[in-house]
N, C-alpha and C. Protein backbone atom coordinates (compact mmCIF):
# COMPACT_ATOMS: atom_id res chain seq x y z
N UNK A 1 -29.20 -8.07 2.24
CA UNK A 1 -27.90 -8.33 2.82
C UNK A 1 -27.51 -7.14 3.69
N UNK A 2 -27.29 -7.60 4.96
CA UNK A 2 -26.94 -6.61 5.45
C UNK A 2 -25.47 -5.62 5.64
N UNK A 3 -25.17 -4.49 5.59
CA UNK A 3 -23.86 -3.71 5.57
C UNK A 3 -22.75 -3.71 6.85
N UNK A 4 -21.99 -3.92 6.85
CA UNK A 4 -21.09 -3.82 7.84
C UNK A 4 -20.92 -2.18 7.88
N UNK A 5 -20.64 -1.37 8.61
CA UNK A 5 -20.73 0.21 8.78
C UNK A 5 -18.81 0.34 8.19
N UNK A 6 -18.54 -0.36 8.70
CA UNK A 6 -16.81 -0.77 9.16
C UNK A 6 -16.35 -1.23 8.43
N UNK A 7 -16.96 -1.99 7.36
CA UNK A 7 -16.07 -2.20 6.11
C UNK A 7 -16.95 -1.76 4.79
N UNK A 8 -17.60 -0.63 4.99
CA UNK A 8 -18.02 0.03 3.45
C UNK A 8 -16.77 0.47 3.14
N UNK A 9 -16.88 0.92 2.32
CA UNK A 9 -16.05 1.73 1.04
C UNK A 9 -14.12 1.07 1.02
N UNK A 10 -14.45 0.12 1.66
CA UNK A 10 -12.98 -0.92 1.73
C UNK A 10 -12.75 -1.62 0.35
N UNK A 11 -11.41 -2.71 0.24
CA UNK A 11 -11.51 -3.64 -0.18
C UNK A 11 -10.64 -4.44 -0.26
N UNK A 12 -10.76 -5.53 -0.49
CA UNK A 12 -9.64 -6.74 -0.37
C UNK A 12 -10.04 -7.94 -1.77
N UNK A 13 -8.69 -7.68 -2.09
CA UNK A 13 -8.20 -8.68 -3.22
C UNK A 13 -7.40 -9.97 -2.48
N UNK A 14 -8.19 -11.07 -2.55
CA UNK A 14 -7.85 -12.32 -2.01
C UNK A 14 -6.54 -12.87 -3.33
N UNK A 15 -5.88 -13.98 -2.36
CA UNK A 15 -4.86 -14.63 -2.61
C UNK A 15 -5.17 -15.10 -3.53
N UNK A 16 -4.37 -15.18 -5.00
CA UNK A 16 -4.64 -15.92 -6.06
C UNK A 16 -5.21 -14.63 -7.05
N UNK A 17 -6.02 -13.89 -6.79
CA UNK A 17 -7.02 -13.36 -7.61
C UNK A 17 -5.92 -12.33 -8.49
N UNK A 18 -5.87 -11.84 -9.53
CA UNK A 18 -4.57 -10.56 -9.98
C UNK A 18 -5.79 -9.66 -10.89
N UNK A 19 -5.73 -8.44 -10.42
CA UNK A 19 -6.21 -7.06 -11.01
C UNK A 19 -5.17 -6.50 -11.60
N UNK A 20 -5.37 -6.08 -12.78
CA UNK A 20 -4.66 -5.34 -13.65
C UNK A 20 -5.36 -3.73 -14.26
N UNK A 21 -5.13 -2.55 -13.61
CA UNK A 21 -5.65 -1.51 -13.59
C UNK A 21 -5.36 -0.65 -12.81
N UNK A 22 -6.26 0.61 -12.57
CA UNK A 22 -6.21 1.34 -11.84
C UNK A 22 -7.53 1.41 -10.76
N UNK A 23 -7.07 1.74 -9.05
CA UNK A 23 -8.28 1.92 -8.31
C UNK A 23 -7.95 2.56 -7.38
N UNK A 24 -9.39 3.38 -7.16
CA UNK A 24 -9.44 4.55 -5.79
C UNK A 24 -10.35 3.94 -4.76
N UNK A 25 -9.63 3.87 -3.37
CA UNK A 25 -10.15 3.06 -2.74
C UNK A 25 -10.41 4.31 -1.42
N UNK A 26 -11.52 4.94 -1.05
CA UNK A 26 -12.10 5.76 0.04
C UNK A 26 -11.05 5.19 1.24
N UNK A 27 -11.37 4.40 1.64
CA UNK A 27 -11.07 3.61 3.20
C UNK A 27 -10.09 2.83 2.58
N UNK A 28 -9.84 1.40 3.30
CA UNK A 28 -8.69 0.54 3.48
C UNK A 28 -9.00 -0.26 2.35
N UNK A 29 -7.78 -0.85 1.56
CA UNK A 29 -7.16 -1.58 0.54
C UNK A 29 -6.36 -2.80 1.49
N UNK A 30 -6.88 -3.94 1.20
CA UNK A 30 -6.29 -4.99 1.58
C UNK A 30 -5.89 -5.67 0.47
N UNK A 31 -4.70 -6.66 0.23
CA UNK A 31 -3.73 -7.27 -1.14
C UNK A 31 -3.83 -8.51 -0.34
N UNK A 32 -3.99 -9.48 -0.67
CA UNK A 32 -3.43 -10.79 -0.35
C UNK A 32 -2.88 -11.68 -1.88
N UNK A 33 -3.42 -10.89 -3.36
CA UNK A 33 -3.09 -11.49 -4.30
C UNK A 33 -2.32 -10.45 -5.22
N UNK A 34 -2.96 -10.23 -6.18
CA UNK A 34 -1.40 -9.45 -7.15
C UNK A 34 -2.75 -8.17 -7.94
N UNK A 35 -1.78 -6.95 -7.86
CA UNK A 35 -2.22 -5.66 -8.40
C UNK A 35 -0.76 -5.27 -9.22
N UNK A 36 -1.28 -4.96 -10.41
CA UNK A 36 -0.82 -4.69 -11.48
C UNK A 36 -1.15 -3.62 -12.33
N UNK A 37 -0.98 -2.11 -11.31
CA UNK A 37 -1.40 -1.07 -11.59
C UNK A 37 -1.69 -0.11 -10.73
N UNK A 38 -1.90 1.49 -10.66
CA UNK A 38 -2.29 1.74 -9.74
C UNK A 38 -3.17 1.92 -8.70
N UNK A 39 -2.61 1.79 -7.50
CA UNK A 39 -3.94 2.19 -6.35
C UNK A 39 -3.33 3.35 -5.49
N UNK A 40 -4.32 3.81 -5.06
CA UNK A 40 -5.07 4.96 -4.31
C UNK A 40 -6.05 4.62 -2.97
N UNK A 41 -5.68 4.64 -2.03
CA UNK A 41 -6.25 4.14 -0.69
C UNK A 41 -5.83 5.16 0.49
N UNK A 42 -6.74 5.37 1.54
CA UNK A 42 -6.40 6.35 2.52
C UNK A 42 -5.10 5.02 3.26
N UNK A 43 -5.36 3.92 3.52
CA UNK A 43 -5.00 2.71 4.28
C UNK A 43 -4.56 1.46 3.20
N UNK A 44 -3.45 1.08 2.88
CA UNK A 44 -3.34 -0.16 2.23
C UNK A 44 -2.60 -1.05 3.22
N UNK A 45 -2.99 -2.15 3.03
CA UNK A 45 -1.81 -2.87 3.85
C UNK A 45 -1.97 -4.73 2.38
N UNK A 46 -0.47 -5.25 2.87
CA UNK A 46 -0.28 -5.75 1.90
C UNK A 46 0.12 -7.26 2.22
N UNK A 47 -0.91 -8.15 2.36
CA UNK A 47 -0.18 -9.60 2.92
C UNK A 47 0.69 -10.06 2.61
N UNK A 48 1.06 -10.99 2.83
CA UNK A 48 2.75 -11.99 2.68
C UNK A 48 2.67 -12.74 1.22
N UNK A 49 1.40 -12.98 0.77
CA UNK A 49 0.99 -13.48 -0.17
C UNK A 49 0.79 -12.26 -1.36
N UNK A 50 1.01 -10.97 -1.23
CA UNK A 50 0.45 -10.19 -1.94
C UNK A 50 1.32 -8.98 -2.33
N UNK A 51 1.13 -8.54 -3.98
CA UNK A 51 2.33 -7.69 -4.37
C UNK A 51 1.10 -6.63 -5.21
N UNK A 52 1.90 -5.68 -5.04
CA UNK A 52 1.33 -4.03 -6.07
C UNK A 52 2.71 -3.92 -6.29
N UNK A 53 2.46 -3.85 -7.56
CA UNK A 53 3.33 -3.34 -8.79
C UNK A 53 2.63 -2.03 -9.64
N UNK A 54 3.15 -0.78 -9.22
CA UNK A 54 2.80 0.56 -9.70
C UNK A 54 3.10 1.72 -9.11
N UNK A 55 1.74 2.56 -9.16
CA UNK A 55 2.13 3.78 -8.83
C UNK A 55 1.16 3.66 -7.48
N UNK A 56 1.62 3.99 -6.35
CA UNK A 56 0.69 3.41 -4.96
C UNK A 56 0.91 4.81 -3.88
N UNK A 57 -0.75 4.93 -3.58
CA UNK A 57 -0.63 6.52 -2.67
C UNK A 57 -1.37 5.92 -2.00
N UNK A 58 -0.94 6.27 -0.35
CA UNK A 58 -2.23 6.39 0.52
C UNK A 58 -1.51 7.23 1.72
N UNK A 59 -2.24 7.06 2.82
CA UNK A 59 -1.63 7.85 4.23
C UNK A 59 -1.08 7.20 5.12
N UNK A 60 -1.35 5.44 4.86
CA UNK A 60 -0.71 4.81 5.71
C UNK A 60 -0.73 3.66 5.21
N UNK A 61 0.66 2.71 5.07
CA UNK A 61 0.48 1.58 4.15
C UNK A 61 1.51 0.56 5.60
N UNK A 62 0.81 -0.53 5.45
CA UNK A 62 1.89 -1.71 6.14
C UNK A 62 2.21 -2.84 5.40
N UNK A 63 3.20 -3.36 5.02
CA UNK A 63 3.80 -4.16 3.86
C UNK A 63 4.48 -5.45 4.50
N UNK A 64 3.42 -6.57 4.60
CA UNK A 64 4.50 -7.84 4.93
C UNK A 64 4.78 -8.37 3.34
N UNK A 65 4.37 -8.26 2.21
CA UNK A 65 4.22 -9.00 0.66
C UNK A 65 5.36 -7.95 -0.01
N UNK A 66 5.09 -7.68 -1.23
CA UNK A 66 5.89 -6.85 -2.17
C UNK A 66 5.13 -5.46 -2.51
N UNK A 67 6.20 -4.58 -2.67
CA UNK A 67 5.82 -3.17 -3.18
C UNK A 67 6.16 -2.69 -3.34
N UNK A 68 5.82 -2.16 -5.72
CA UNK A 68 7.68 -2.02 -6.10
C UNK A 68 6.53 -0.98 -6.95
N UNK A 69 7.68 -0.11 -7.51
CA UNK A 69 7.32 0.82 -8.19
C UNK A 69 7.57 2.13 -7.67
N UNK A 70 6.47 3.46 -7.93
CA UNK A 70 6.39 4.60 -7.17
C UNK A 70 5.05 4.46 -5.98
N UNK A 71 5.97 4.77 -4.87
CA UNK A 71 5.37 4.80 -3.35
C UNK A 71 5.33 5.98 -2.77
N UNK A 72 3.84 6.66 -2.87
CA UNK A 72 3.87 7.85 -1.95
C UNK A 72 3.35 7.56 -0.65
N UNK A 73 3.49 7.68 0.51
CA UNK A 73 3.09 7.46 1.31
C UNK A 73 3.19 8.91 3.00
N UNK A 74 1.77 9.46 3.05
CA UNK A 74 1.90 10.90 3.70
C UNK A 74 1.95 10.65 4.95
N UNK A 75 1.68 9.54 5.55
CA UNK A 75 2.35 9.51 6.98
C UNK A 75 2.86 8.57 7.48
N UNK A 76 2.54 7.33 7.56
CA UNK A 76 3.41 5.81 8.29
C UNK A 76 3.23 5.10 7.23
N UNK A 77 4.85 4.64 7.00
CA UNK A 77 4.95 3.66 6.12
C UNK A 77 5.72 2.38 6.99
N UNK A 78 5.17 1.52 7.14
CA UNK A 78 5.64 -0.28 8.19
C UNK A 78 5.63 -1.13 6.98
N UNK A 79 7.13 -1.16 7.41
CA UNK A 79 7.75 -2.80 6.49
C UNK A 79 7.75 -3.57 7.49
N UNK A 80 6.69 -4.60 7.59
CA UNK A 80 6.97 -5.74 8.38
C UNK A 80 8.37 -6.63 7.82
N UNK A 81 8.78 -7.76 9.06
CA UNK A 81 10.19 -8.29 8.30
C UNK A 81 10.07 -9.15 6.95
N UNK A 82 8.47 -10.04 6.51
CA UNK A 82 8.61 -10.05 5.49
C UNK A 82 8.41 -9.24 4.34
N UNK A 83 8.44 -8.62 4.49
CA UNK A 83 8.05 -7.16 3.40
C UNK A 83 9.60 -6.70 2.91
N UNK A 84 8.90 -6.69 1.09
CA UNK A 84 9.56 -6.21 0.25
C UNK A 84 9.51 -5.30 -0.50
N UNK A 85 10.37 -3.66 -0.67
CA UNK A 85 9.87 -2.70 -1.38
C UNK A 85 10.78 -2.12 -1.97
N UNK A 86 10.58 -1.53 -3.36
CA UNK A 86 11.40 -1.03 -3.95
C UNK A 86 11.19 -0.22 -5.19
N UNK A 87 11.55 0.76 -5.30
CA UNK A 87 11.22 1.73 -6.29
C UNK A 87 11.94 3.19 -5.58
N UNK A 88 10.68 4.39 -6.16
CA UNK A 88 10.83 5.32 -5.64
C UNK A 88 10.01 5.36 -4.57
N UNK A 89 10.56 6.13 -3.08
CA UNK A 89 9.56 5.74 -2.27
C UNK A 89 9.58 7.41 -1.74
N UNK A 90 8.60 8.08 -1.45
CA UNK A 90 8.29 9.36 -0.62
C UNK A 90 7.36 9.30 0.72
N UNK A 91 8.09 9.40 1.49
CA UNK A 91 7.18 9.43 3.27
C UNK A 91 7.47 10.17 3.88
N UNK A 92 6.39 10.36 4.50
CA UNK A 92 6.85 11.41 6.36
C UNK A 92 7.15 10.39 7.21
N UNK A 93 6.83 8.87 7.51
CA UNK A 93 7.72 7.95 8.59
C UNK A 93 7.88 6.99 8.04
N UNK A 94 8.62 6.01 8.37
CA UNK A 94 9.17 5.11 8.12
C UNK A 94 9.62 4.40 9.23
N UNK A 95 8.99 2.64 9.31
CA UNK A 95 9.63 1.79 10.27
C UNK A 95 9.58 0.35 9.82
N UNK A 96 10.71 0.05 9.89
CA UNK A 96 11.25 -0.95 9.06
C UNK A 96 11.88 -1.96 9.85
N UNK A 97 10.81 -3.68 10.21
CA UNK A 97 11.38 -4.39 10.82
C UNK A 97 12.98 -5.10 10.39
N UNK A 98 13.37 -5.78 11.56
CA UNK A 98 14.87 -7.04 11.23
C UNK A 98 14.02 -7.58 9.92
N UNK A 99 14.80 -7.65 8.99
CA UNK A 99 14.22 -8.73 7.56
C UNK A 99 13.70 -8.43 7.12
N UNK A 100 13.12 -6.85 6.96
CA UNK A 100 12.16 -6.10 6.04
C UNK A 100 13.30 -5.54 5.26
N UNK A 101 13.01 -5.21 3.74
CA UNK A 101 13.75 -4.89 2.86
C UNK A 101 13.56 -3.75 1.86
N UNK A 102 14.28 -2.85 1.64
CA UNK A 102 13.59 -1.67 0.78
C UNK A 102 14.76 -1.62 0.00
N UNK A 103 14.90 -1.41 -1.19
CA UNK A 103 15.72 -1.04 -2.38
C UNK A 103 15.50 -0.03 -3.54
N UNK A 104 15.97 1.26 -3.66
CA UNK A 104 15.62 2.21 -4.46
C UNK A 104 15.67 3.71 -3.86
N UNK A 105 15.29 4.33 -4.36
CA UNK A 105 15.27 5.75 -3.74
C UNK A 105 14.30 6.24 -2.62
N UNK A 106 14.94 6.98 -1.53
CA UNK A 106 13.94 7.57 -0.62
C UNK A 106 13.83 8.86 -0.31
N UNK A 107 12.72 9.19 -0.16
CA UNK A 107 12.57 11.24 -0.07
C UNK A 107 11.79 10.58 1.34
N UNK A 108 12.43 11.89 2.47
CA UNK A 108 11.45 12.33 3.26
C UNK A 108 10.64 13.47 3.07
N UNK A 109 9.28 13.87 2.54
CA UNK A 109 8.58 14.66 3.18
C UNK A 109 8.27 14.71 4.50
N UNK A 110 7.77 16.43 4.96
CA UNK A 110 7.05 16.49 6.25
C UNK A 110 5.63 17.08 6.19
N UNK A 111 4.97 16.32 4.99
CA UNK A 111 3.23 16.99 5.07
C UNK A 111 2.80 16.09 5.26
N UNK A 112 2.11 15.58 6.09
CA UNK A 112 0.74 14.31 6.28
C UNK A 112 -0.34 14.92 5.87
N UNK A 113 -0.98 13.72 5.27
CA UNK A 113 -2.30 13.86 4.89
C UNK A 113 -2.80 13.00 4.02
N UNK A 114 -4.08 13.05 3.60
CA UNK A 114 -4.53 12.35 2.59
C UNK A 114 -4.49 12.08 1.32
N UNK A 115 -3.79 11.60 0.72
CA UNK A 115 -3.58 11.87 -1.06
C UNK A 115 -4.93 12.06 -2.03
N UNK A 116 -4.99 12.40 -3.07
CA UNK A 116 -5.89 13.06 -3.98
C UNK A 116 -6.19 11.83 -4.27
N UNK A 117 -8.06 11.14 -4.52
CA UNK A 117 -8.49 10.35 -5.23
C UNK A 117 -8.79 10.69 -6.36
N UNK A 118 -8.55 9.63 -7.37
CA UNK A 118 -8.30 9.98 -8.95
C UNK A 118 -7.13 11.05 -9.76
């Protein structure tokens, strides 16, 4: 079977499917179904169909689904307008469409970078 170069060390949880745990994800984290625990991703982004419930770090997350809990996030955080988030949230940016929704606490940091795997 051959490797895509471009999507090693990725991954995506399809619609329907629910993980309950913890995971460190090198590269990009894709959600289209339900996480129930924490993740760790340089890149998450989170479909319309798809919720993380936990403790969630990466460097750049985009949220059209749900994302509740503790949110670190070290450089761009995008609430598309269906996107729902809420907890504690910590970022260096923040952009938040008409109809995107955040509820809970917010810290700005100003360090970008990569969060610690594991």
């Amino acid at each position: 079977m051959a490797t895509n170069p471009d999507s090693s060390n990725n991954l995506i949880i399809g619609q329907g499917v629910v993980f309950k745990g913890s995971l460190a994800v090198p590269n990009k984290a894709t959600v289209y179904g339900t996480v129930d625990g924490d993740l760790t991703a340089d890149e998450i982004y989170v479909g319309t169909s798809g919720t993380i419930t936990g403790v969630i770090k990466a460097r750049s997350i985009e949220v059209e689904g749900g994302l509740h809990q503790s949110i670190e996030c070290s450089e761009h955080l995008y609430i598309r307008s269906t996107g729902r988030v809420s907890g504690k949230l910590d970022y260096s940016q923040i952009q938040i469409d008409r109809g995107g929704e955040f509820e809970g606490e917010m810290k700005q940091s100003k360090s970008p970078g990569m969060p610690k795997l594991g």
